[in-house]
C-alpha atoms as a PDB file:
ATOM      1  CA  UNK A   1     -20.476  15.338  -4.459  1.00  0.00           C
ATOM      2  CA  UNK A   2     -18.543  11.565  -4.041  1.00  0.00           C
ATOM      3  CA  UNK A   3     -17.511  10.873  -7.056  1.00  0.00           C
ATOM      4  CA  UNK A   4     -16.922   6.700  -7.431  1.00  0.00           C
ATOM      5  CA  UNK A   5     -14.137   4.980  -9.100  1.00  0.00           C
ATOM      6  CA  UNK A   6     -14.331   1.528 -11.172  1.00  0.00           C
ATOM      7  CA  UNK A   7     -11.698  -0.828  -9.945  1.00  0.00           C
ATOM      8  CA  UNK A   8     -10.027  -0.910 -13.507  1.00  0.00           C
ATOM      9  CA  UNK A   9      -8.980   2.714 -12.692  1.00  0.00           C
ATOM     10  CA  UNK A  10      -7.028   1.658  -9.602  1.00  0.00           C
ATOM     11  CA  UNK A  11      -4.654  -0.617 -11.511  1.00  0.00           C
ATOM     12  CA  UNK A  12      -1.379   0.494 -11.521  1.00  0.00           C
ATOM     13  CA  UNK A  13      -2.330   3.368  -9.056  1.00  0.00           C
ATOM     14  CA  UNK A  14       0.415   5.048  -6.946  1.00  0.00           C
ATOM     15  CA  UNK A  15      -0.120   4.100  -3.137  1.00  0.00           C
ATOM     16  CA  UNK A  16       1.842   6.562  -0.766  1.00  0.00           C
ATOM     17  CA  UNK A  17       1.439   6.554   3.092  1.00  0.00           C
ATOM     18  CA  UNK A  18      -0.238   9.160   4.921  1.00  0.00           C
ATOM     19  CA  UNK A  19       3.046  10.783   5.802  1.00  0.00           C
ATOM     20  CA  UNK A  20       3.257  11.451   2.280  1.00  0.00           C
ATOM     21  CA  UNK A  21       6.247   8.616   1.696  1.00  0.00           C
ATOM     22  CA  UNK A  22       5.703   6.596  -1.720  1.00  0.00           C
ATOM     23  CA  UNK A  23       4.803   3.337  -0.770  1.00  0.00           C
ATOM     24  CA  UNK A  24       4.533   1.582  -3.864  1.00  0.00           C
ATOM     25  CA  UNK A  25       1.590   0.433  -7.129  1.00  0.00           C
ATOM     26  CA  UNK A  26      -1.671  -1.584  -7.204  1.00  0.00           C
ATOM     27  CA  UNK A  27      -1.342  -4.988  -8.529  1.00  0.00           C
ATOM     28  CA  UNK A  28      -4.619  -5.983  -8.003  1.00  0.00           C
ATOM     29  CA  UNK A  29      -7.526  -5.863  -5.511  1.00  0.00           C
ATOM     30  CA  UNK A  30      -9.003  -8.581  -3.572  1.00  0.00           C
ATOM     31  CA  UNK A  31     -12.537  -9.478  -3.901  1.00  0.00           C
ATOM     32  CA  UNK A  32     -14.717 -11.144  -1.362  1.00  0.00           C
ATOM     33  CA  UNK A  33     -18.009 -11.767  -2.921  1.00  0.00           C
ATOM     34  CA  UNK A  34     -19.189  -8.454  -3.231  1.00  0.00           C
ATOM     35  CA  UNK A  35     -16.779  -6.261  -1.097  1.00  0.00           C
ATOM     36  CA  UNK A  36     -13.057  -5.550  -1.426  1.00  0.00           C
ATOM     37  CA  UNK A  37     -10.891  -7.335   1.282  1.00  0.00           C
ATOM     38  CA  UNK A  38      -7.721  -5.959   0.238  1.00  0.00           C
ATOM     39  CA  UNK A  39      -4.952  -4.602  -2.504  1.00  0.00           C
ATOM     40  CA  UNK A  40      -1.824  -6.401  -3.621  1.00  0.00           C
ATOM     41  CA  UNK A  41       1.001  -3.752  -4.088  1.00  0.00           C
ATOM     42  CA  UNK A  42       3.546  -3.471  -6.165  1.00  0.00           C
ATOM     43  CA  UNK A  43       7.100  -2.669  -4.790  1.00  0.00           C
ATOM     44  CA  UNK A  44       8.530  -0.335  -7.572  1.00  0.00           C
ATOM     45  CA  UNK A  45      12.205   0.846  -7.791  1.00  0.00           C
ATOM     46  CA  UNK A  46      12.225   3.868  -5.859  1.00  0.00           C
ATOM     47  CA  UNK A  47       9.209   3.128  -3.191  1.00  0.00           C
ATOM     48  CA  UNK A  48       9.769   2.980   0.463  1.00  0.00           C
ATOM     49  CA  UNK A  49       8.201  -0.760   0.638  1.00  0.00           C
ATOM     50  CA  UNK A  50      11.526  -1.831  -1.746  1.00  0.00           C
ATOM     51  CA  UNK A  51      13.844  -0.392   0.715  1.00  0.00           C
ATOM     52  CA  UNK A  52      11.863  -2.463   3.606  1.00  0.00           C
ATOM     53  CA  UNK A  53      10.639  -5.570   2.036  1.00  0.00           C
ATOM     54  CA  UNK A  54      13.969  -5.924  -0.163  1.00  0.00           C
ATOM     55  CA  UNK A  55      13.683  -8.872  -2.673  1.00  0.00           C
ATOM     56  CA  UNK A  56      10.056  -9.251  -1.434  1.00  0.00           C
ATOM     57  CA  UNK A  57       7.501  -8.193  -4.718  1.00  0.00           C
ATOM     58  CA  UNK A  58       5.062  -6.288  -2.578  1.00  0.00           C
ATOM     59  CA  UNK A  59       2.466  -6.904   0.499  1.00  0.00           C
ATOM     60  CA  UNK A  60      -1.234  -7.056   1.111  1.00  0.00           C
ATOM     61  CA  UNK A  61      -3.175  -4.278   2.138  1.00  0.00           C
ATOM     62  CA  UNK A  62      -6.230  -4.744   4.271  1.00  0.00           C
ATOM     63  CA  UNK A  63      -8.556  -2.739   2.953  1.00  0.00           C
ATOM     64  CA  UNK A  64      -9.306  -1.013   6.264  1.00  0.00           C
ATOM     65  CA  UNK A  65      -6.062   0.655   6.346  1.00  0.00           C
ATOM     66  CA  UNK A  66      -6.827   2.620   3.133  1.00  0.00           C
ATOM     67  CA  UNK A  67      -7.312   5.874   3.882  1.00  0.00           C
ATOM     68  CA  UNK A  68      -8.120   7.696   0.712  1.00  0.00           C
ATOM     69  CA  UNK A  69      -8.850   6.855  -2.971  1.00  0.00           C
ATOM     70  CA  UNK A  70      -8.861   9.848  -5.308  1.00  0.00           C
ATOM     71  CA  UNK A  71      -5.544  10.402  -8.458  1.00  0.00           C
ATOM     72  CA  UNK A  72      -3.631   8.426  -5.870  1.00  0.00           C
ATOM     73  CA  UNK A  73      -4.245   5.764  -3.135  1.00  0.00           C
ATOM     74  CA  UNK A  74      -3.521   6.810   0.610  1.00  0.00           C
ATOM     75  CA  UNK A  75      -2.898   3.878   2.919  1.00  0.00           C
ATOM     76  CA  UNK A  76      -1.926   4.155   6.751  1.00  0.00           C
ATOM     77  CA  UNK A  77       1.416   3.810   8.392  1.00  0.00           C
ATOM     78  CA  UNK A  78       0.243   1.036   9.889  1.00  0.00           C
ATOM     79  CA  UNK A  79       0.139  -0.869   6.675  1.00  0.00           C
ATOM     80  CA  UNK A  80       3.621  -0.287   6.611  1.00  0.00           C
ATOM     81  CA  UNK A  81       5.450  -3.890   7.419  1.00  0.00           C
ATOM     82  CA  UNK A  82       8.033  -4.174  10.354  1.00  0.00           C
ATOM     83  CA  UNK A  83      11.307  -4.110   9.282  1.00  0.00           C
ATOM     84  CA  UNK A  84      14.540  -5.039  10.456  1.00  0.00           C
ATOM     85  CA  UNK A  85      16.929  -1.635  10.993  1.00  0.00           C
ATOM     86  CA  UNK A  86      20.776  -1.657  10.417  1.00  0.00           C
ATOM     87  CA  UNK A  87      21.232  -1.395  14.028  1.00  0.00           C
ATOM     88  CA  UNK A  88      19.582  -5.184  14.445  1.00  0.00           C
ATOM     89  CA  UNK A  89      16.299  -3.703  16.108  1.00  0.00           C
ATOM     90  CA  UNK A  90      12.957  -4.109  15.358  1.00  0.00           C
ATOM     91  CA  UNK A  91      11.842  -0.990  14.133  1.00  0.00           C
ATOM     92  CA  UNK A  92       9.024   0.687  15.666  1.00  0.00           C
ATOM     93  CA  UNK A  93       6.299   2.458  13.437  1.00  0.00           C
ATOM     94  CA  UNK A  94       3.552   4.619  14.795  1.00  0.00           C
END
């Protein structure tokens, strides 16, 4: 049976990635008349998206690149911003 979720119930949601890293909170979702274009998250303390975005407060998720909505939010890797690695490389994420 799908079960459906209000959008009030996705505030403050945890969003991980779906190789299962913690990727960070929704802030808020973005409305386009009728449809949901995307989800402001929240960079929290211990989430990967800190560690890349670094003073950054959080990105914009495209709604496409949700995977999953259920106790949790799963988003793809691709959602996942490039990133600049110690090394002075772009790094790469597939």
């Amino acid at each position: 049976m799908l079960k459906m979720k209000r959008l009030l119930e996705t505030y403050d949601m945890r969003v991980y990635t779906d190789s299962g890293e913690y990727f960070g909170d929704v802030e808020e979702s973005i409305l386009l008349q009728t449809k949901i274009f995307g989800w402001r998250v929240r960079a929290t303390k211990n989430s990967f998206l800190s560690k890349v975005l670094g003073s950054a407060k959080g990105v914009i998720v495209p709604h496409q690149l949700v995977k999953n909505i259920g106790d949790v939010m799963i988003i793809s890797k691709a959602a996942v911003p490039n990133y600049q690695a110690e090394g002075g490389e772009a790094a790469e994420e597939q």
